[in-house]
N, C-alpha and C. Protein backbone atom coordinates (compact mmCIF):
# COMPACT_ATOMS: atom_id res chain seq x y z
N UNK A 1 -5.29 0.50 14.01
CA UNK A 1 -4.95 0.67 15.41
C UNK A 1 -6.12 1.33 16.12
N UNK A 2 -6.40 0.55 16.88
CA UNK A 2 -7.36 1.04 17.72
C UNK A 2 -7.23 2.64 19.04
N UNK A 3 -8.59 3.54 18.48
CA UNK A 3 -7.85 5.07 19.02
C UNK A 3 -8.11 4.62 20.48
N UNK A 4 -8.65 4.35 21.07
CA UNK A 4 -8.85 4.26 22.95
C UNK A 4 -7.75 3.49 23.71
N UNK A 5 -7.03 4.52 23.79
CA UNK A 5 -5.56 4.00 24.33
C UNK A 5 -6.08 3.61 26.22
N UNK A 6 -5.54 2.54 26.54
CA UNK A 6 -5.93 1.58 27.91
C UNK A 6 -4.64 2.20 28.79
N UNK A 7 -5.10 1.90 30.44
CA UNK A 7 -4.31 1.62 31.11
C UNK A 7 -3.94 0.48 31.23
N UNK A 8 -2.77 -0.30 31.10
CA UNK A 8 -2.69 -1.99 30.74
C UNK A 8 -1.75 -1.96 32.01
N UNK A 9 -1.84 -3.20 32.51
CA UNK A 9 -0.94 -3.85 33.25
C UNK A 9 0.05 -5.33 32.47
N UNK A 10 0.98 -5.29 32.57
CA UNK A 10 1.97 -6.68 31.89
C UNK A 10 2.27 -7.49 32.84
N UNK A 11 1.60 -8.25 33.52
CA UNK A 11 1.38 -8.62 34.71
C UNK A 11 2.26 -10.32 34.48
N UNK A 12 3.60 -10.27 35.11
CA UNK A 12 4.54 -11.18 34.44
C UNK A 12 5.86 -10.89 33.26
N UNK A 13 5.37 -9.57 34.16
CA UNK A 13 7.16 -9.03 32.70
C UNK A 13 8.23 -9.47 32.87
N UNK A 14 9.18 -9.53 31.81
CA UNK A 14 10.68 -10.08 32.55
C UNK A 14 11.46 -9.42 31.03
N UNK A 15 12.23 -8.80 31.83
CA UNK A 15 13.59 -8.13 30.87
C UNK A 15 14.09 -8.61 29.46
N UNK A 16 13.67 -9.77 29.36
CA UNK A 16 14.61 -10.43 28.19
C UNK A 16 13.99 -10.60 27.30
N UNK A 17 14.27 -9.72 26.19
CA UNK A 17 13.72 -9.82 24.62
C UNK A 17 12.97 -10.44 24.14
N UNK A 18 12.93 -11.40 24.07
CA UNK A 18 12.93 -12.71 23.56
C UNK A 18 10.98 -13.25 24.12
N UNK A 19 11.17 -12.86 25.42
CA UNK A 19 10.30 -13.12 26.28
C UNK A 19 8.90 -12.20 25.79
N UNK A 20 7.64 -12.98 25.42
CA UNK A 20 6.44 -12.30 25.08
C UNK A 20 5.59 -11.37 25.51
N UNK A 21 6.03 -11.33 27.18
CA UNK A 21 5.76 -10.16 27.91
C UNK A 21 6.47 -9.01 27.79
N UNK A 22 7.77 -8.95 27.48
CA UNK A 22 8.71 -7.78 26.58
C UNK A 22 8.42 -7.44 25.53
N UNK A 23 7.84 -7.81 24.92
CA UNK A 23 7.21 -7.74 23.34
C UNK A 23 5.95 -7.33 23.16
N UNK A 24 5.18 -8.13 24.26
CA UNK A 24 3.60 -7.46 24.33
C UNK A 24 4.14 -6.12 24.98
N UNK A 25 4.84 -5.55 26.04
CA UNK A 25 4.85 -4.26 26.82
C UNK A 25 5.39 -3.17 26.01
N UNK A 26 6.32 -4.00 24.75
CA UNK A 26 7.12 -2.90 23.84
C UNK A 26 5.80 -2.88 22.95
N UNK A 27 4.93 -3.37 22.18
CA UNK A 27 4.12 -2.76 21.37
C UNK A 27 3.21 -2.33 22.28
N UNK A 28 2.79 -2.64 23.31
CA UNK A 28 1.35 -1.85 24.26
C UNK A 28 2.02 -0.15 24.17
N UNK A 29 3.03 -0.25 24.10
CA UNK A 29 3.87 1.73 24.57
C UNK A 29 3.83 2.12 22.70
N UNK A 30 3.81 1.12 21.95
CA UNK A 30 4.11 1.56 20.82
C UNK A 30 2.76 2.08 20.14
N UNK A 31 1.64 1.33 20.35
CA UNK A 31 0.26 1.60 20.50
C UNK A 31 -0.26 2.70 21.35
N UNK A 32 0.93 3.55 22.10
CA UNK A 32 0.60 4.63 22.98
C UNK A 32 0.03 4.21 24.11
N UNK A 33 -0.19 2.95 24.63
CA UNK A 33 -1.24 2.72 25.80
C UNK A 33 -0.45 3.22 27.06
N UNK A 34 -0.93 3.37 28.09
CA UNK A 34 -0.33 3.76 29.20
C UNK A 34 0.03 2.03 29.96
N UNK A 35 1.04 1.84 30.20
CA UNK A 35 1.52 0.86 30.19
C UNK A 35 2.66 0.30 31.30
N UNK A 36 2.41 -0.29 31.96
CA UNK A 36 3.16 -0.95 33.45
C UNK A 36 3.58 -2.45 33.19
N UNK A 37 4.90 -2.55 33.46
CA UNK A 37 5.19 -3.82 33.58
C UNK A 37 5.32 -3.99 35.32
N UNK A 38 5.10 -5.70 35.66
CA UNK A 38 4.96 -6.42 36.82
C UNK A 38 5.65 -7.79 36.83
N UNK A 39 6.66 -7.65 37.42
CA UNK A 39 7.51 -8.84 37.64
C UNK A 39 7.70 -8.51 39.19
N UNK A 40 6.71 -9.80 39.48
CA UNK A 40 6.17 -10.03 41.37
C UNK A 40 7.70 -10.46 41.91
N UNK A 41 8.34 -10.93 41.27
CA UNK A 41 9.71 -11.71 41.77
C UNK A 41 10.58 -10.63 42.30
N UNK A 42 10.67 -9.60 40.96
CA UNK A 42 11.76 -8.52 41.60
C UNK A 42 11.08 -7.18 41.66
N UNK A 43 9.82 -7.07 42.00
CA UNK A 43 8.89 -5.54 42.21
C UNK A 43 7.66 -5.89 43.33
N UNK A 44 7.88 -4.69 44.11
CA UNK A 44 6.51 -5.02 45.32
C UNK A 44 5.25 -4.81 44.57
N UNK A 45 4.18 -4.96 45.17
CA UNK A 45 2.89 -4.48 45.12
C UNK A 45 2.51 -2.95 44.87
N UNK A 46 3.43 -2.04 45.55
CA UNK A 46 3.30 -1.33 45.65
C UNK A 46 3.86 -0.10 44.38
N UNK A 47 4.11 -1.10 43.27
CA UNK A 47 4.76 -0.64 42.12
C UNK A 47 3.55 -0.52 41.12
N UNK A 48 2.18 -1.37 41.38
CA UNK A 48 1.08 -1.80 40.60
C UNK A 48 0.51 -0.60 40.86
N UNK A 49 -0.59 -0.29 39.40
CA UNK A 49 -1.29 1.05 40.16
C UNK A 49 -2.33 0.34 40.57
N UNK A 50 -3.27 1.01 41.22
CA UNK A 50 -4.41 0.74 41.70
C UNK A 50 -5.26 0.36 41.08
N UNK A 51 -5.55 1.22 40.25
CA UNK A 51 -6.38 0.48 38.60
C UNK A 51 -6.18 0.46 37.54
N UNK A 52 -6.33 -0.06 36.60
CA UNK A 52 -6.05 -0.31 35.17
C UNK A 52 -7.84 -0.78 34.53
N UNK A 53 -7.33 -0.45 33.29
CA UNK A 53 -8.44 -1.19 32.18
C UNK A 53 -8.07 -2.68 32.11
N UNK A 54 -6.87 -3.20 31.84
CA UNK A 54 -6.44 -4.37 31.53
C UNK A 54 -5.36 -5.17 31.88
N UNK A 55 -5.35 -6.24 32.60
CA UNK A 55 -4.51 -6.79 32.48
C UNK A 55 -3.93 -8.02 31.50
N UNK A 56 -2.60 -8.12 31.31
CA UNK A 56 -2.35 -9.05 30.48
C UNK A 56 -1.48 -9.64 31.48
N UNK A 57 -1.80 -10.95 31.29
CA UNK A 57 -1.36 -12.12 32.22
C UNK A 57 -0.15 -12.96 31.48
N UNK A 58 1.19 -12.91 31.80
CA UNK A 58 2.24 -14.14 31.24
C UNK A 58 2.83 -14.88 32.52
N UNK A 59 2.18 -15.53 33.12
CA UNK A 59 2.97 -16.09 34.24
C UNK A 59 2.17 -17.72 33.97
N UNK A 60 2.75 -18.73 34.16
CA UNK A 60 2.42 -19.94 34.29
C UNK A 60 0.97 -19.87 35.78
N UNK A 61 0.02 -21.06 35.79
CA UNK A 61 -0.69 -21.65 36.97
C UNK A 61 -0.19 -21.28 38.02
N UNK A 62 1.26 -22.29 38.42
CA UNK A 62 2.07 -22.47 39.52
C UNK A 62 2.41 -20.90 39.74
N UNK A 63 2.82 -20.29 38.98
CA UNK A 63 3.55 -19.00 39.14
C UNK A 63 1.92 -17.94 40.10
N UNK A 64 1.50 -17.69 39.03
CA UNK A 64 0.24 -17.13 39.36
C UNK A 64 -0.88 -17.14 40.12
N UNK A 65 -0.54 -18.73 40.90
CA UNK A 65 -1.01 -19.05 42.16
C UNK A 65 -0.46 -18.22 43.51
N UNK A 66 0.93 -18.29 43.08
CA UNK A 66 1.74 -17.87 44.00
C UNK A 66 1.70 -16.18 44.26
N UNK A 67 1.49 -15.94 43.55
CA UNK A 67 1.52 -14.17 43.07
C UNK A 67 0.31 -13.72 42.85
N UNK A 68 -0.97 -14.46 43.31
CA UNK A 68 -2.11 -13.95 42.63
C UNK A 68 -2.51 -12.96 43.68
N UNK A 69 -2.29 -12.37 44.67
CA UNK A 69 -2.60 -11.57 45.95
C UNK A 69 -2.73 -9.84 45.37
N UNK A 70 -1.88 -9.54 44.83
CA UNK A 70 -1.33 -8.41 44.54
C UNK A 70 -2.90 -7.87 43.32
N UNK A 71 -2.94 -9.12 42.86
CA UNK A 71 -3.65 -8.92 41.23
C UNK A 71 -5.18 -9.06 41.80
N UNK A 72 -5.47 -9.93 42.43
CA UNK A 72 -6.97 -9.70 43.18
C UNK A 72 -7.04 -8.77 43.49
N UNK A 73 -6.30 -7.82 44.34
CA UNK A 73 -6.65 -6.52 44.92
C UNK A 73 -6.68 -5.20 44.63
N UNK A 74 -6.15 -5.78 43.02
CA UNK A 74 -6.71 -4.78 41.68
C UNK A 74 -7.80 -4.29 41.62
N UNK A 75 -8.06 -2.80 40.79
CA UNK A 75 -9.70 -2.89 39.93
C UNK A 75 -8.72 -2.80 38.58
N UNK A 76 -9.60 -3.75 37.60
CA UNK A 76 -9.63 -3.45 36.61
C UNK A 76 -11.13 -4.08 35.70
N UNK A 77 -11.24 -3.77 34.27
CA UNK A 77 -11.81 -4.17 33.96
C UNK A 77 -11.97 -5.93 32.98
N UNK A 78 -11.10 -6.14 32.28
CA UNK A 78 -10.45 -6.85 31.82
C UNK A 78 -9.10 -7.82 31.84
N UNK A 79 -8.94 -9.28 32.01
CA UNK A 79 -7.99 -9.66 31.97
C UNK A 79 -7.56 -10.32 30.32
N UNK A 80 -6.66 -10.22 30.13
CA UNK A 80 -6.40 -10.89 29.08
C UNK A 80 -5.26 -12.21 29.58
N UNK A 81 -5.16 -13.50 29.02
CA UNK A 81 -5.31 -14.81 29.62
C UNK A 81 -4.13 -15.13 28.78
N UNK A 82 -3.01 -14.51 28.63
CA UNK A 82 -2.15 -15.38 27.37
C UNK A 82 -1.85 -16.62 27.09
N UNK A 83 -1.67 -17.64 25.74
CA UNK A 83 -1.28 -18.77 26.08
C UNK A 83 0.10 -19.22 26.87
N UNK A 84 -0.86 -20.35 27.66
CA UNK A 84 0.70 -20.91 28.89
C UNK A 84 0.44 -20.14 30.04
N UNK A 85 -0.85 -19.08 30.50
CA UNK A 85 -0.68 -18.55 31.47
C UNK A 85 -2.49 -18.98 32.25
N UNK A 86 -3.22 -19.89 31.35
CA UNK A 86 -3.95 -20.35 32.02
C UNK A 86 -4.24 -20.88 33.38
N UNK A 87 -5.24 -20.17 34.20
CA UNK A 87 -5.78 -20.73 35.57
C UNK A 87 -7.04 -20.39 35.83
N UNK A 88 -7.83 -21.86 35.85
CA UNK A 88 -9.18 -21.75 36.06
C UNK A 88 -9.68 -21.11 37.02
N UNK A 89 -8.88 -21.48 38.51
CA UNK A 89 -9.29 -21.39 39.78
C UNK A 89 -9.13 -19.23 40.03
N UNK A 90 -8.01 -19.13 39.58
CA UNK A 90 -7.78 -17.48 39.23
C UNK A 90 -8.73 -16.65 38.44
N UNK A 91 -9.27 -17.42 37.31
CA UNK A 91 -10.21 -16.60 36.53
C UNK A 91 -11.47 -16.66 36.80
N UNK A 92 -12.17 -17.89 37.60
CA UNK A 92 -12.76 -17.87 38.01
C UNK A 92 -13.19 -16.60 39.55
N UNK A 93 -11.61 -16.45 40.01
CA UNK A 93 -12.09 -15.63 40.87
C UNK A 93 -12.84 -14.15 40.78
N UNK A 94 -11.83 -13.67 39.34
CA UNK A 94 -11.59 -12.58 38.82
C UNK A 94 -12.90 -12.39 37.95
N UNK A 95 -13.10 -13.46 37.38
CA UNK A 95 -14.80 -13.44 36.75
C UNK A 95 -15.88 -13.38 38.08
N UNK A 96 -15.70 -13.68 38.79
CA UNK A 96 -16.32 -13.32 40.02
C UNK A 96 -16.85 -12.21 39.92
N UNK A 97 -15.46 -11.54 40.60
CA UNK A 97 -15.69 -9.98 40.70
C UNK A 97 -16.13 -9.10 39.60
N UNK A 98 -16.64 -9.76 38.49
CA UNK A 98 -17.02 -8.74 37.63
C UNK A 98 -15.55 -8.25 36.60
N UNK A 99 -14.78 -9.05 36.18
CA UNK A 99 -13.44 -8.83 35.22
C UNK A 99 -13.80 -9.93 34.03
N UNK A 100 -13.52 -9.05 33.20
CA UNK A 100 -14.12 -9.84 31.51
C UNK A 100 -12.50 -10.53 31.69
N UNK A 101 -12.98 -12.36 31.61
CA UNK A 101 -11.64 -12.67 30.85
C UNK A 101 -11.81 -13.59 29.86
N UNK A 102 -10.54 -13.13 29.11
CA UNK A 102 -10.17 -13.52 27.41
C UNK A 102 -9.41 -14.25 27.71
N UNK A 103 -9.43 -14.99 26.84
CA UNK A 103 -8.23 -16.28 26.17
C UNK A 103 -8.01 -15.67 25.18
N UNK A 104 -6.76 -15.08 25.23
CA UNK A 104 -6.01 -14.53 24.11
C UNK A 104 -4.56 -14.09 23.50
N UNK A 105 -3.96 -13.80 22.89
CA UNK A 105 -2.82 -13.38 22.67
C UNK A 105 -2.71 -11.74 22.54
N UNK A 106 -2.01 -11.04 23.90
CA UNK A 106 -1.95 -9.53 23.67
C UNK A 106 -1.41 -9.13 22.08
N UNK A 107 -0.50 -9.67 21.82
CA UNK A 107 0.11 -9.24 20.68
C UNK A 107 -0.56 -9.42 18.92
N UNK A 108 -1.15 -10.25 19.27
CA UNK A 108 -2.31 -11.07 18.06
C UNK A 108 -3.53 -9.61 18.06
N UNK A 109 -4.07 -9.59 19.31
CA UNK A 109 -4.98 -8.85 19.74
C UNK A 109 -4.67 -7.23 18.86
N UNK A 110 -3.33 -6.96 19.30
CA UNK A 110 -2.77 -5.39 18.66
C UNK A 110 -2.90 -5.19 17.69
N UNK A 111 -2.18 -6.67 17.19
CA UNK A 111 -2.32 -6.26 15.66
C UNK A 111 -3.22 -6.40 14.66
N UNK A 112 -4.39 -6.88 15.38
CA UNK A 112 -5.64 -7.18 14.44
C UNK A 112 -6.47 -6.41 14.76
N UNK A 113 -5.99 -5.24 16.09
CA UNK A 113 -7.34 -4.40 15.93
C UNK A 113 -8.12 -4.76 17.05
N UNK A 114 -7.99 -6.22 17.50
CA UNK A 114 -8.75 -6.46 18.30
C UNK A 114 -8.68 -6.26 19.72
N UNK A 115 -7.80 -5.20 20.39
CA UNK A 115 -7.47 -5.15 21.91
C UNK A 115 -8.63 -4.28 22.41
């Protein structure tokens, strides 16, 4: 386990077990990280902190098109790209600004050490 515990964002959380953004947010707290979930549907903007080290992305293209306002106007340093939550036109923006992004699995990532 890696000691440099992150400010992470779960950018696409949703309540239900089952769901990989519940699972990545329950081991990110279990890993000690300081840790925010974001579900744009039923939470304002104003629930996001201002900055983070990382975000982890579970929202579909379509979804994340729609919701990408909140997340541009982030600082962070890192996005992480989960599978199924790919968008060129988004990462491209975000690589823009100077945000490392990964194609990766948060949860793969934890447990190998590699976050």
């Amino acid at each position: 386990m890696s000691s440099k515990k992150e400010k992470v964002v779960v950018y696409g959380y949703s309540d239900s077990p089952e769901r990989y953004s519940n699972m990545a947010y329950n081991l990110l707290n279990a890993y000690h990280h300081e840790t925010y979930k974001f579900n744009p549907r039923e939470q304002s903007p104003a629930d996001l902190p201002k900055a983070c080290d990382t975000v982890s992305l579970y929202m579909s293209a379509a979804i994340s098109d729609k919701f990408s306002g909140p997340l541009l106007k982030m600082t962070f340093k890192r996005l992480i790209v989960n599978p199924g939550a790919e968008n060129e036109a988004l990462e491209k923006k975000l690589s823009d600004k100077g945000v490392e992004v990964i194609h990766g699995c948060t949860l793969v990532m934890l447990k190998t050490d590699q976050f």
